[in-house]
Protein backbone atom coordinates (compact mmCIF):
# COMPACT_ATOMS: atom_id res chain seq x y z
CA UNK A 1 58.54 56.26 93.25
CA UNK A 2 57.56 60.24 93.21
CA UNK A 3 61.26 60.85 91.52
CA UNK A 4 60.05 57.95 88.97
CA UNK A 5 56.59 59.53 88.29
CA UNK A 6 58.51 63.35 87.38
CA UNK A 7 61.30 62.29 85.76
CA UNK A 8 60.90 59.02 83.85
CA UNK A 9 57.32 59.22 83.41
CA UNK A 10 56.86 63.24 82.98
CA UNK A 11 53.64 63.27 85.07
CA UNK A 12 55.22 65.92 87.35
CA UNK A 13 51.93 67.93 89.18
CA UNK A 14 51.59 70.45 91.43
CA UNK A 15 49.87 68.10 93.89
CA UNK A 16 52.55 65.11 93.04
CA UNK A 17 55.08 68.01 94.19
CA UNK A 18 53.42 69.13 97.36
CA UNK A 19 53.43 65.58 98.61
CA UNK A 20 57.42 65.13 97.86
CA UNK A 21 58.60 68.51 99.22
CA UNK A 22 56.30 67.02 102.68
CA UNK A 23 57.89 64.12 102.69
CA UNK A 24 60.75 63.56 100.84
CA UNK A 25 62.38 67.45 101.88
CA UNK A 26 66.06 65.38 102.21
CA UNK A 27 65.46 64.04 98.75
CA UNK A 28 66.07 67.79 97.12
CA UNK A 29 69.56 66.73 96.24
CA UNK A 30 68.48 63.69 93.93
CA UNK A 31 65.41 65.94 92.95
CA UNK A 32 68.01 68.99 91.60
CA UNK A 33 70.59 66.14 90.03
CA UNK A 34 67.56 64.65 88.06
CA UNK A 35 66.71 68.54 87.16
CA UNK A 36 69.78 69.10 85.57
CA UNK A 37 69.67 66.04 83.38
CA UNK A 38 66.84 67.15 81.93
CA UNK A 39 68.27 70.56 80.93
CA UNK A 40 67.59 69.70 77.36
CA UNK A 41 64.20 69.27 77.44
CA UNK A 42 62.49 72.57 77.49
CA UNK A 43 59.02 71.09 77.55
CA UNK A 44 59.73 69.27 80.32
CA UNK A 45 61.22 72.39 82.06
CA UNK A 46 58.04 74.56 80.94
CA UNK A 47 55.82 72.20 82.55
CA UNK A 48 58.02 72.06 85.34
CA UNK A 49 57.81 75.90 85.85
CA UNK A 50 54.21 75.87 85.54
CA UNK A 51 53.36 73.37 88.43
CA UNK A 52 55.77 74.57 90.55
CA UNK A 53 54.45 78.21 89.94
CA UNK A 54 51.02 76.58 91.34
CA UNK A 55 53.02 74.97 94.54
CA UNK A 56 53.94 78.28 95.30
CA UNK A 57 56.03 77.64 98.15
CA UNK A 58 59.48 77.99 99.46
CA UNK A 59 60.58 74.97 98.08
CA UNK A 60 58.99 75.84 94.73
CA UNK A 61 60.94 78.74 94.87
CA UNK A 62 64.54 77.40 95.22
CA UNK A 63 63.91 74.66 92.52
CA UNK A 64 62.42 77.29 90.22
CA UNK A 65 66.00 79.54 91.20
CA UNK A 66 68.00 76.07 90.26
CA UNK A 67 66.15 76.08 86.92
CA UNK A 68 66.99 79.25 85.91
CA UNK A 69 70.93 78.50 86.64
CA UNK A 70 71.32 76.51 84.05
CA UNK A 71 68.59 76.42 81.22
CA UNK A 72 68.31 79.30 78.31
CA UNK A 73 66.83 82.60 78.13
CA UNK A 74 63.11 81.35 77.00
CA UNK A 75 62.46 79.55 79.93
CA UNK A 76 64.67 82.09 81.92
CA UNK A 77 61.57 84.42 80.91
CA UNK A 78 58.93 82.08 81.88
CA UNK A 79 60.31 81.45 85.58
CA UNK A 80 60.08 85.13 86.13
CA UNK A 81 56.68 85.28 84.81
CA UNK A 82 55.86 82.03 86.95
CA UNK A 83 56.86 84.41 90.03
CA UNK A 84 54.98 87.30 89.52
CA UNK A 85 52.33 84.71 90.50
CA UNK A 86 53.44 83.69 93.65
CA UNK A 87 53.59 84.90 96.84
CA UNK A 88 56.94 84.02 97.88
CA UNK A 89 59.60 86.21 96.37
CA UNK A 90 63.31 86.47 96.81
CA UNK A 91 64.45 89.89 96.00
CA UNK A 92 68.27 89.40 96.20
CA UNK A 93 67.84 86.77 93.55
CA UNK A 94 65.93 89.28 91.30
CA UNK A 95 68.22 92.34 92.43
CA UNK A 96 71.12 90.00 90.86
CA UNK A 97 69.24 89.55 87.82
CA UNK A 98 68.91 93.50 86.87
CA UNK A 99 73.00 93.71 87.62
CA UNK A 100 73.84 91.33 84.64
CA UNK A 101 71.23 89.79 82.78
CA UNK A 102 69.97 90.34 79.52
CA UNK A 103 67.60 93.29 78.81
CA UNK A 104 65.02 91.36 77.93
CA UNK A 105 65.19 89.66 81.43
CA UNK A 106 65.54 92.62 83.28
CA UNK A 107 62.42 94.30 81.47
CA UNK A 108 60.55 91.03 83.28
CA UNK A 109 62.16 91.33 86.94
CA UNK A 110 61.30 95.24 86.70
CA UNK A 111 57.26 94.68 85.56
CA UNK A 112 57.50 92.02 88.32
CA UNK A 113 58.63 94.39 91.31
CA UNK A 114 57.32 97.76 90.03
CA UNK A 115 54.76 97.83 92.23
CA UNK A 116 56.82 97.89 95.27
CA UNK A 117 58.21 101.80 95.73
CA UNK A 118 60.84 100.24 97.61
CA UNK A 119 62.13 97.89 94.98
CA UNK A 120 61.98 100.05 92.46
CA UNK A 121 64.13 102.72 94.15
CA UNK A 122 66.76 99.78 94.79
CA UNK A 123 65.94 98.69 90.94
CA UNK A 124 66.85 101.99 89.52
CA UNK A 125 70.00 102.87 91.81
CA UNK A 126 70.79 98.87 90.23
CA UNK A 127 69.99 99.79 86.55
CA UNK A 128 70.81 103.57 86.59
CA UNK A 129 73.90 104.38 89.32
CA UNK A 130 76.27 102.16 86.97
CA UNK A 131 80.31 103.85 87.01
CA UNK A 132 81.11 104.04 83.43
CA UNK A 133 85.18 105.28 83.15
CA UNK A 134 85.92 106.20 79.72
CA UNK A 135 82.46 105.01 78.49
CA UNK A 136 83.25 101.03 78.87
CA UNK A 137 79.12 100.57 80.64
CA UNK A 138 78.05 103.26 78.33
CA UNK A 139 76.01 100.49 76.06
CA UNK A 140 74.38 98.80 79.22
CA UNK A 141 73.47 102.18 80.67
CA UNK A 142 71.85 103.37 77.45
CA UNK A 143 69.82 100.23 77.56
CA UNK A 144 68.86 100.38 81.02
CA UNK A 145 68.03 104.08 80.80
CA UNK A 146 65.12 102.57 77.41
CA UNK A 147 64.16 99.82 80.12
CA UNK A 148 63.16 102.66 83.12
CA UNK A 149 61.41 104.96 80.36
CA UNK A 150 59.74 102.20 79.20
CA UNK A 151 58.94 100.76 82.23
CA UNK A 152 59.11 103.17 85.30
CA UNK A 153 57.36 106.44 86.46
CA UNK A 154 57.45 108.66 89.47
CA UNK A 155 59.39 111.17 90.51
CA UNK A 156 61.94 109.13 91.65
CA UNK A 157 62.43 107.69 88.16
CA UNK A 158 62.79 111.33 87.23
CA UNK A 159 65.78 112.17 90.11
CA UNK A 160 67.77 108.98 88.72
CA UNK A 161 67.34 110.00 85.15
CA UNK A 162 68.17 113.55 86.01
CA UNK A 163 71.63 112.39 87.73
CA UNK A 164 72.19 110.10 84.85
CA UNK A 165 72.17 112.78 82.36
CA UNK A 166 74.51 115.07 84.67
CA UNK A 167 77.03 112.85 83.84
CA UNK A 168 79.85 114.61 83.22
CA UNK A 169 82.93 114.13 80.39
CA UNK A 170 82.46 113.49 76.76
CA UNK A 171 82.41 109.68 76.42
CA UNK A 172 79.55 109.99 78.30
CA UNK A 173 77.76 112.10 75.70
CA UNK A 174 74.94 109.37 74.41
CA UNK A 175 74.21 108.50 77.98
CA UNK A 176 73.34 112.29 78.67
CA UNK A 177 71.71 112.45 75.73
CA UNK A 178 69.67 109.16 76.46
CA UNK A 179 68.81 110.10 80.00
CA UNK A 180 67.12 113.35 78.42
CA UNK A 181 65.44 111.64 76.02
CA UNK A 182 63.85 109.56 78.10
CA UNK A 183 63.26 112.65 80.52
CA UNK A 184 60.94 114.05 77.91
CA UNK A 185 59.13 111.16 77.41
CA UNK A 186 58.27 110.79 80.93
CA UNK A 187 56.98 114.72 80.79
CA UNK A 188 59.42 115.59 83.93
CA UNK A 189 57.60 119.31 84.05
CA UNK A 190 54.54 116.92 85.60
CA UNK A 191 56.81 116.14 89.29
């Protein structure tokens, strides 16, 4: 009856999940298979984001996780944004984010756990400490380095940036280059 009420009838609610995940917590199976049928429909998803962002519980959590598996980058953005207002976090799942994901949805993990020193030091050694032989990362890194000058402060900011443009041999030229760039924006004389 709930899984009718969600899926066939789009009346999913925050309230409407709260009672399922309490009583129906076997059920998450059927719940995810009727998820990913409905992959498509990105209003569906949107409004599925936003009631589970309101749940704002474990549960919530993994189901908003499943939805960003498989659905495309615009609702990719709004599940981050959707956990910035919870309380429950999972920071491996975010971590993996900033190793491979698109700037754009690395720019949202980072605003979400820049207020955490610790995460951001684990953010940066993610987005900044990146091998690069012969220059093959050297487009990631230069967009990563934009994303922490953007984004980042502090003088730990600073130390990565300053190792990043120590980088020694000549393909990585742009990166040094970058990294002092963005150096000067941040005003490094200030740490």
């Amino acid at each position: 009856h709930y899984l009718d009420k969600i899926f066939k009838e789009n009346k999913g609610s925050p309230f409407l999940f709260k009672l399922f995940f309490r009583f129906f917590p076997g059920s998450m199976p059927i719940f995810r298979d009727n998820l990913k049928k409905k992959s498509t429909d990105a209003d569906f998803l949107k409004n599925m984001v936003d009631s589970l962002k309101v749940v704002n519980s474990a549960a919530s959590l993994q189901l908003l996780e499943y939805i960003y598996s498989f659905t495309h980058v615009l609702i990719k953005i709004e599940i981050i944004k959707a956990m910035r207002e919870m309380s429950v976090r999972d920071e491996i799942f975010l971590f993996s984010i900033l190793k491979g994901a698109k700037i754009s949805l690395k720019k949202e993990v980072f605003s979400l756990i820049k207020n955490n020193p610790d995460n951001v030091k684990n953010a940066l050694e993610i987005l900044l400490d990146i091998p690069s032989p012969l220059g093959i990362r050297n487009k990631i890194l230069l967009e990563n380095i934009e994303l922490v000058a953007q984004e980042a402060g502090g003088k730990e900011t600073i130390d990565f940036l300053l190792m990043v443009s120590k980088k020694r041999f000549f393909w990585n030229r742009a990166v040094r280059e970058k990294a002092k760039e963005a150096l000067m924006r941040l005003d490094a004389e200030k740490f």
